[in-house]
C-alpha atoms as a PDB file:
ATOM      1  CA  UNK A   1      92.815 101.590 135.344  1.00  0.00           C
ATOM      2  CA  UNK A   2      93.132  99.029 132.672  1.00  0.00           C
ATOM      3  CA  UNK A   3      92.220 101.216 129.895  1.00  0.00           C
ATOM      4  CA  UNK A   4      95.118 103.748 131.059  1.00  0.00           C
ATOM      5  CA  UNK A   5      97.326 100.708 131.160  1.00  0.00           C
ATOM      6  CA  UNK A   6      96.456  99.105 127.599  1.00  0.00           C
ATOM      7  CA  UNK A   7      96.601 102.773 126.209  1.00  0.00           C
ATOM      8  CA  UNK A   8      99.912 103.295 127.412  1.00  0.00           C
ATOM      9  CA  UNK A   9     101.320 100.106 126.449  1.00  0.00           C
ATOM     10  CA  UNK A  10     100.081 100.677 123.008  1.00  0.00           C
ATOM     11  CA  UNK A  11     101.690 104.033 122.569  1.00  0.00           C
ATOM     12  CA  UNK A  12     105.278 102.384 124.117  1.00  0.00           C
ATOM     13  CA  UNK A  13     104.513  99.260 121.313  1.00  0.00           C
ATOM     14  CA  UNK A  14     103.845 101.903 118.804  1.00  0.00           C
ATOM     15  CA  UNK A  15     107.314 104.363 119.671  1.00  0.00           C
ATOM     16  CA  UNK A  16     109.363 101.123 119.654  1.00  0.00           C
ATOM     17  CA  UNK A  17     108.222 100.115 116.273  1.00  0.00           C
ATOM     18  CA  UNK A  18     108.873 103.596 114.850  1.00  0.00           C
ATOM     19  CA  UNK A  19     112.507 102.953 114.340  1.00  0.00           C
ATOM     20  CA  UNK A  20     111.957  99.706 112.432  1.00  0.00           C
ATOM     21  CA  UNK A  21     112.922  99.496 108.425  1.00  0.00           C
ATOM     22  CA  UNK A  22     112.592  96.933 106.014  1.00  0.00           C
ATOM     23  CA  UNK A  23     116.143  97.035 104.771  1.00  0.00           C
ATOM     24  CA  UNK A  24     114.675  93.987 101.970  1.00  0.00           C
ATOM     25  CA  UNK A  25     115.403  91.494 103.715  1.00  0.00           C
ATOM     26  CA  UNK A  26     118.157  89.779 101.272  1.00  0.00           C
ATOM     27  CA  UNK A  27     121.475  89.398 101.784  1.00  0.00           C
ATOM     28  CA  UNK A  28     123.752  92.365  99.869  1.00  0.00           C
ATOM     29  CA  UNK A  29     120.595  94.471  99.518  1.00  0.00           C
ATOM     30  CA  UNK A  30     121.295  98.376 100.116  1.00  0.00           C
ATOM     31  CA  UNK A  31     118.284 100.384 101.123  1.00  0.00           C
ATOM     32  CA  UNK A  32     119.759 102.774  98.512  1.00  0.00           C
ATOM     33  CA  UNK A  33     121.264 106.086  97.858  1.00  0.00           C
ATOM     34  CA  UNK A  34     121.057 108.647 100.543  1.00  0.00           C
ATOM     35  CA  UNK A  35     120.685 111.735  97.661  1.00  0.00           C
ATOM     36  CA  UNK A  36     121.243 112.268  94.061  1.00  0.00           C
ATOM     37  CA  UNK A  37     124.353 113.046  94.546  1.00  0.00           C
ATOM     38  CA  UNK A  38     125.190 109.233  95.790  1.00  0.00           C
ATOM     39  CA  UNK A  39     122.646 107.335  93.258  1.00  0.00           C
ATOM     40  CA  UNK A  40     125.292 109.630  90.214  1.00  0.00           C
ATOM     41  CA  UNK A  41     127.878 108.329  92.019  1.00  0.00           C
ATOM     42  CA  UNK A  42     126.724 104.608  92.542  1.00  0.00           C
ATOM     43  CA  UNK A  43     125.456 104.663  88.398  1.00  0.00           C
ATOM     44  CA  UNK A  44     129.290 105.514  87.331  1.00  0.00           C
ATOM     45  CA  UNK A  45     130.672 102.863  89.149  1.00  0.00           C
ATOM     46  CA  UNK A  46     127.830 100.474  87.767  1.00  0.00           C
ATOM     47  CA  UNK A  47     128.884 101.988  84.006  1.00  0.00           C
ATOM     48  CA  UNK A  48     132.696 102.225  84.859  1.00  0.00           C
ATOM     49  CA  UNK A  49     132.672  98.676  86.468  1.00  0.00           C
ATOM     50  CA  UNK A  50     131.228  96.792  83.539  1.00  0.00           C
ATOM     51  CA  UNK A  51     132.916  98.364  81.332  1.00  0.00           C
ATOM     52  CA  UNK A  52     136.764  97.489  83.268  1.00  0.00           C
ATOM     53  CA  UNK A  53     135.230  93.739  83.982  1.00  0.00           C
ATOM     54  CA  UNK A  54     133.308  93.291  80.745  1.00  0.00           C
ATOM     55  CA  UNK A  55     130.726  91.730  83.087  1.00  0.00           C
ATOM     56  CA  UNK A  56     127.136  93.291  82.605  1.00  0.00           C
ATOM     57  CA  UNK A  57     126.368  91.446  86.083  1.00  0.00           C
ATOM     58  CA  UNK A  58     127.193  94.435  87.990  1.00  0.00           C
ATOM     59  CA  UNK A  59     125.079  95.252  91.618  1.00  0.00           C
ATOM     60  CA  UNK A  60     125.490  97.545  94.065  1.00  0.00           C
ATOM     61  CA  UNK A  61     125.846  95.996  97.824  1.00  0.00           C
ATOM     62  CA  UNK A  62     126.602  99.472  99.449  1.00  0.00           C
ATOM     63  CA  UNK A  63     127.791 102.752  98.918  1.00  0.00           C
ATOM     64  CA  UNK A  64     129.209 105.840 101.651  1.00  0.00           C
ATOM     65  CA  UNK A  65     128.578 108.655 100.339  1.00  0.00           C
ATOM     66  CA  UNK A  66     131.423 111.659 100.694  1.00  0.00           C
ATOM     67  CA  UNK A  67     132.172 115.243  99.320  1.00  0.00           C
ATOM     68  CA  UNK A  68     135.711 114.180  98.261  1.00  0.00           C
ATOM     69  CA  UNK A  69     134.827 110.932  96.757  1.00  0.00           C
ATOM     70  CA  UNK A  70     132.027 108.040  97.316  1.00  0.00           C
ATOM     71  CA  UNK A  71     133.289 104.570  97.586  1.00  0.00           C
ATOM     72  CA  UNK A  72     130.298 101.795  95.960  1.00  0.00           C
ATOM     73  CA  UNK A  73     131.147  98.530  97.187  1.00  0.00           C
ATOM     74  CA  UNK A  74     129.501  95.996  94.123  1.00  0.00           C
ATOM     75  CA  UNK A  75     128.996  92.590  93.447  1.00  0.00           C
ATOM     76  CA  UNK A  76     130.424  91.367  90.168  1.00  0.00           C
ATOM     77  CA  UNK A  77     128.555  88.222  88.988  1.00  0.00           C
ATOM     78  CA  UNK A  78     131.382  85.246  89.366  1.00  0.00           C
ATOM     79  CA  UNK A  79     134.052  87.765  90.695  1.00  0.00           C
ATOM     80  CA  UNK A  80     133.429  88.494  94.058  1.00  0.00           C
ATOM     81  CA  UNK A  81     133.158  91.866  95.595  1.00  0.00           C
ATOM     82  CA  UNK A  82     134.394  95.005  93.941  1.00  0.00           C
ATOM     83  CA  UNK A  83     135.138  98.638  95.002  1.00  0.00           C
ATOM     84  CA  UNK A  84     135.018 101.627  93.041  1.00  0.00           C
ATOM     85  CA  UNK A  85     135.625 105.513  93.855  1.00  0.00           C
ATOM     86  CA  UNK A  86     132.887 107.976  92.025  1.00  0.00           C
ATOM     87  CA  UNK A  87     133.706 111.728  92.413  1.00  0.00           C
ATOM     88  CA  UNK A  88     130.893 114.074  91.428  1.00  0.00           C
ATOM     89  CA  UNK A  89     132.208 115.185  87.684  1.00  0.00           C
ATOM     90  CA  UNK A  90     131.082 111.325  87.216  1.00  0.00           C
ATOM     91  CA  UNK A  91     134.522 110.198  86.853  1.00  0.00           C
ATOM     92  CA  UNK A  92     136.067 107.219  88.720  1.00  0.00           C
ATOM     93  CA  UNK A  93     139.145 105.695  90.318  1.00  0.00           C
ATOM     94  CA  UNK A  94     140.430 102.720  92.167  1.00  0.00           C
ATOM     95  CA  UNK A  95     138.132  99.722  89.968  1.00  0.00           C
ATOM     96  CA  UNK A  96     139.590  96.778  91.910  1.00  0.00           C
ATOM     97  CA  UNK A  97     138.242  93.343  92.886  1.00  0.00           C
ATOM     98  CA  UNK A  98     138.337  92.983  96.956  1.00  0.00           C
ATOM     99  CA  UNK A  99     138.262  89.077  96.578  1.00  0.00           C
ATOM    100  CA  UNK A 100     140.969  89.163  94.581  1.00  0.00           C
ATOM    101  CA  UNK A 101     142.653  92.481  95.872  1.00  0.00           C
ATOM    102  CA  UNK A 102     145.334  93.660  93.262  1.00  0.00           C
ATOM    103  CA  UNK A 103     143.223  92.408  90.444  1.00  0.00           C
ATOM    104  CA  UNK A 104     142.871  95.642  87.808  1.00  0.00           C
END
């Protein structure tokens, strides 16, 4: 009887753990890109974002990847947070600072 009950309380311990990720532990860590499709789209805005800041400390906190457009939500080193549009041609749109909303 107590082997049926440690083996079944083992495989409940081991389905519960299943749905557990390491999501890095940090704070504004992104487990990353969902498909290529979103890591092309989160390297623009990276690219496109340094560029319109003229900061090279550019990372990515999050991203949601969409058909019609993905929005990256970065950190810009002494700006704040930052939001960028990528559309799949590798083109972006709406660079703005969402500290400072307005700014560029």
């Amino acid at each position: 009887m107590n082997t049926k009950m440690t083996l079944a309380a083992a495989t409940v311990g081991m389905f519960a753990l299943t749905g557990c990720v390491d999501m890095g532990g940090g704070m504004g860590t992104d487990p990353g890109p969902g498909n290529s499709a979103e890591a092309d789209a989160r390297a623009a805005c990276v690219r496109d974002t340094r560029a319109t800041t003229g900061n090279p400390d550019v990372r990515v906190q999050s991203s949601s990847f969409s058909e019609a457009g993905t929005e990256v939500i970065m950190l810009v080193g002494g700006t704040g947070t930052w939001r960028c549009i990528a559309y799949r041609d590798g083109t972006t749109t709406g660079i703005m600072s969402m500290t400072n909303e307005g700014f560029l």
